[in-house]
N, C-alpha and C. Protein backbone atom coordinates (compact mmCIF):
# COMPACT_ATOMS: atom_id res chain seq x y z
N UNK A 1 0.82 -1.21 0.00
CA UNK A 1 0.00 0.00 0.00
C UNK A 1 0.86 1.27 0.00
N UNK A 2 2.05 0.76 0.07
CA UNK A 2 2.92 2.10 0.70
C UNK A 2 3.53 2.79 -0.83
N UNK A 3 3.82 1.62 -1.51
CA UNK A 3 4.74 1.93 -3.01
C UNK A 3 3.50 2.77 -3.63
N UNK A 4 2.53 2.87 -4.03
CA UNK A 4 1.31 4.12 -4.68
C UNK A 4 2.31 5.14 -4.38
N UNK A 5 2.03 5.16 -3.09
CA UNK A 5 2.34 6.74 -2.01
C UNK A 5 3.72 7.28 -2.34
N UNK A 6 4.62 6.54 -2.41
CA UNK A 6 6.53 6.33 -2.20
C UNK A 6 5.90 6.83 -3.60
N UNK A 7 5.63 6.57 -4.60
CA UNK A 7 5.80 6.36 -6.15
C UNK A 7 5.39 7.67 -6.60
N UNK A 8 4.13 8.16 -6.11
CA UNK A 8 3.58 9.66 -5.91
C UNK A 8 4.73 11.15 -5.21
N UNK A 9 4.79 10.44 -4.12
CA UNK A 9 5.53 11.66 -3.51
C UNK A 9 6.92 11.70 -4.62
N UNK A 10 7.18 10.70 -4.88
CA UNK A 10 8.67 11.41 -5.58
C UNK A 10 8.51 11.60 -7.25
N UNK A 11 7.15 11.48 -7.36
CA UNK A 11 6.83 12.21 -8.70
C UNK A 11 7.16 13.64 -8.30
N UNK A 12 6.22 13.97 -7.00
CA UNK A 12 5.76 15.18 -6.90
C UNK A 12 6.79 16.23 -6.48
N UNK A 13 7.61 15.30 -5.71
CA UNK A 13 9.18 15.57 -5.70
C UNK A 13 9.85 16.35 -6.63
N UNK A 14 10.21 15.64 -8.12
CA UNK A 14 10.53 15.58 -8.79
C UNK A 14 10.24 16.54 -9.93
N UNK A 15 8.68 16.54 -9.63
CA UNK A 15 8.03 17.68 -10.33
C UNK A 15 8.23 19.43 -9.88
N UNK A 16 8.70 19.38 -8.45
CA UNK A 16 8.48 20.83 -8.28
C UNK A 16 9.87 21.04 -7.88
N UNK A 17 10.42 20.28 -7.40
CA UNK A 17 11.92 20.84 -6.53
C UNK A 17 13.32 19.95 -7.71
N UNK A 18 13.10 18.64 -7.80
CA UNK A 18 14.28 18.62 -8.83
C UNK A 18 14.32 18.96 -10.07
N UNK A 19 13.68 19.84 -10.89
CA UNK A 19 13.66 20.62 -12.10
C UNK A 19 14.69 21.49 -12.26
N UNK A 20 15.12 21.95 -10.56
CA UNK A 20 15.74 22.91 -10.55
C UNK A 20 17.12 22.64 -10.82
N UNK A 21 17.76 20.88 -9.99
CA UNK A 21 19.14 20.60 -10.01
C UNK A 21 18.86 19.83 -11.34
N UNK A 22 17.92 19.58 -12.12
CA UNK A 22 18.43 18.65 -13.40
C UNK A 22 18.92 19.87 -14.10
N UNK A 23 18.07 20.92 -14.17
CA UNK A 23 18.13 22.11 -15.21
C UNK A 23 19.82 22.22 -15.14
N UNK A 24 20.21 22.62 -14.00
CA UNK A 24 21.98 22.95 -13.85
C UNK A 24 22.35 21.78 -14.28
N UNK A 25 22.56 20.23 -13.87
CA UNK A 25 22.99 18.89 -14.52
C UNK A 25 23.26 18.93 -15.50
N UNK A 26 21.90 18.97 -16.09
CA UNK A 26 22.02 19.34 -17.97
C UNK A 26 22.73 20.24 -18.57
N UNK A 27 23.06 21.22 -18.15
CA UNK A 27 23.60 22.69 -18.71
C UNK A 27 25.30 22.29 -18.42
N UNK A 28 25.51 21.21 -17.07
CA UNK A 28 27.10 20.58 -17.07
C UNK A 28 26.88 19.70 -17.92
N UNK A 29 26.30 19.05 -17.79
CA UNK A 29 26.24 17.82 -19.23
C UNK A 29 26.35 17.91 -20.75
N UNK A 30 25.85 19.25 -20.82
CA UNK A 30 25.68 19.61 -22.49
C UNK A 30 26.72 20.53 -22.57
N UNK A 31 27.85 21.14 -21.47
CA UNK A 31 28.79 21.27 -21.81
C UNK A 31 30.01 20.43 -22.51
N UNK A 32 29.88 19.08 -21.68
CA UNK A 32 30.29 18.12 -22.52
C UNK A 32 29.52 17.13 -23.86
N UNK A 33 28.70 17.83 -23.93
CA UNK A 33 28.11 17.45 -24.82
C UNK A 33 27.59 15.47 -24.96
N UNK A 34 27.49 15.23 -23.69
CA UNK A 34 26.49 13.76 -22.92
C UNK A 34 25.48 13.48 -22.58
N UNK A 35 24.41 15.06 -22.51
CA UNK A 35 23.31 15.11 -22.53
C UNK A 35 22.10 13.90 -22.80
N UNK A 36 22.71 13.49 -23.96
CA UNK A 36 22.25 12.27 -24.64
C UNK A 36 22.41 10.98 -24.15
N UNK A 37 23.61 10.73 -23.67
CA UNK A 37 24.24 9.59 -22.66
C UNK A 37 23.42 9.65 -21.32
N UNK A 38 23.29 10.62 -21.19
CA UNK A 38 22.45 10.52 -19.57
C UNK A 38 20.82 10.64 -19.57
N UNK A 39 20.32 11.00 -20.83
CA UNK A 39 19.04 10.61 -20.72
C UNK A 39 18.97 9.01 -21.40
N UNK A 40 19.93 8.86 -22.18
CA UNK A 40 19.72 7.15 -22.63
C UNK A 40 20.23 6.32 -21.02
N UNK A 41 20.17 6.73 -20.04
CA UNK A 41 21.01 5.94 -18.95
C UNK A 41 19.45 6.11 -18.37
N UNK A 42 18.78 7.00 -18.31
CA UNK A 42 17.30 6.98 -17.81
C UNK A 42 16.65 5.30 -17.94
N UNK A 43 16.65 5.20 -19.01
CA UNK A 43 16.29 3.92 -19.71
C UNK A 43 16.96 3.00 -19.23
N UNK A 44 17.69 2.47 -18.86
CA UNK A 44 19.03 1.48 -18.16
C UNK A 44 18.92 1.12 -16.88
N UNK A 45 18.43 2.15 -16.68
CA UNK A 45 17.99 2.23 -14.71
C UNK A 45 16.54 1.83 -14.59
N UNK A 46 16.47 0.59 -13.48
CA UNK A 46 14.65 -0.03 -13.97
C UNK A 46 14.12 1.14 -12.75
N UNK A 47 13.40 2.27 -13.19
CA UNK A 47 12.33 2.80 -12.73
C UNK A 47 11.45 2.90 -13.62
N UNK A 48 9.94 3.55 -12.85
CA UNK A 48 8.50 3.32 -13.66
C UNK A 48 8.69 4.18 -14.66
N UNK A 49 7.96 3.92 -15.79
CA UNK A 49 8.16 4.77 -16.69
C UNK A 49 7.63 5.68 -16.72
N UNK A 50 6.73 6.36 -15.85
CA UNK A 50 5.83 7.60 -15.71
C UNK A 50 7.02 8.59 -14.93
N UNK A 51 8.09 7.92 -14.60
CA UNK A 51 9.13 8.71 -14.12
C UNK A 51 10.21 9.00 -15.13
N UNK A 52 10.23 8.46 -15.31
CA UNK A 52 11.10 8.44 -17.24
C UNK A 52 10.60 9.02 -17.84
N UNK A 53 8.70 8.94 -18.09
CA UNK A 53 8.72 10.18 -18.75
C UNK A 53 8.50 11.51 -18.50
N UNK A 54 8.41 11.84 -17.01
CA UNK A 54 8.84 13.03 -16.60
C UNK A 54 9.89 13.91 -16.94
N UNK A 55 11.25 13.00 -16.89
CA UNK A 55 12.67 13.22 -17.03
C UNK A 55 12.72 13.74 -18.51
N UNK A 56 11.72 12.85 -19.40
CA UNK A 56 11.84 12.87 -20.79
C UNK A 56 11.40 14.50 -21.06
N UNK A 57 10.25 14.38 -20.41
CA UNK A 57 9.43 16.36 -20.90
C UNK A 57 10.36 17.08 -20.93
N UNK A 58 11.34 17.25 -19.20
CA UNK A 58 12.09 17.77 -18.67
C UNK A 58 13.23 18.30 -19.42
N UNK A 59 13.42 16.68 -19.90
CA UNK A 59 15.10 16.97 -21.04
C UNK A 59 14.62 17.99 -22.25
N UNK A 60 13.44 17.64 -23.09
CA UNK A 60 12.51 18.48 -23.78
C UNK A 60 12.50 20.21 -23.80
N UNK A 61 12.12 20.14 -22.42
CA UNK A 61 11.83 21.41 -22.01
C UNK A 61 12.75 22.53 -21.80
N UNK A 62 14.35 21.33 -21.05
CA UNK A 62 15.56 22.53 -21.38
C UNK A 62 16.02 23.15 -23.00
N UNK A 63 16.00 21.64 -23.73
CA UNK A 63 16.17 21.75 -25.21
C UNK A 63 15.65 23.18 -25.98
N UNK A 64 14.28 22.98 -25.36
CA UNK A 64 13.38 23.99 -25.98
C UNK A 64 13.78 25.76 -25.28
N UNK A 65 14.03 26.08 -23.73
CA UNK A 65 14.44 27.14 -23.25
C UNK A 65 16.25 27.04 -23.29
N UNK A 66 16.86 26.11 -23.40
CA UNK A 66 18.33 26.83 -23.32
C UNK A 66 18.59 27.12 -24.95
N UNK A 67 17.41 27.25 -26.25
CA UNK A 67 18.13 27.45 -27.15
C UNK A 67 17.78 29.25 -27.87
């Protein structure tokens, strides 16, 4: 009963407060230009995929504002 809850909160987590340290991550990452390597590592790592595709918008969304 507990994993719903665990699975929720760190959506919600994820959704409001780590946007902030992926945003910087990415901006070190795409200095080296791995950006790509670390969202294909998303995939590699067994979490749910409704969390993957969070990450996915996310990667999206810098694409779309850091250009």
């Amino acid at each position: 009963m507990g994993v719903p809850l665990l699975k929720s909160s760190f959506v919600l987590f994820h959704h409001f407060v780590a946007p902030f340290s992926l945003v910087f991550w990415f901006h070190i990452l795409n200095l080296y230009g791995v950006h790509l390597f670390s969202l294909l590592s998303i995939y590699k790592i067994n979490i749910s995929r409704d969390v993957a595709f969070v990450k996915l918008i996310d990667f999206m969304l810098l694409i779309v504002f850091s250009n």
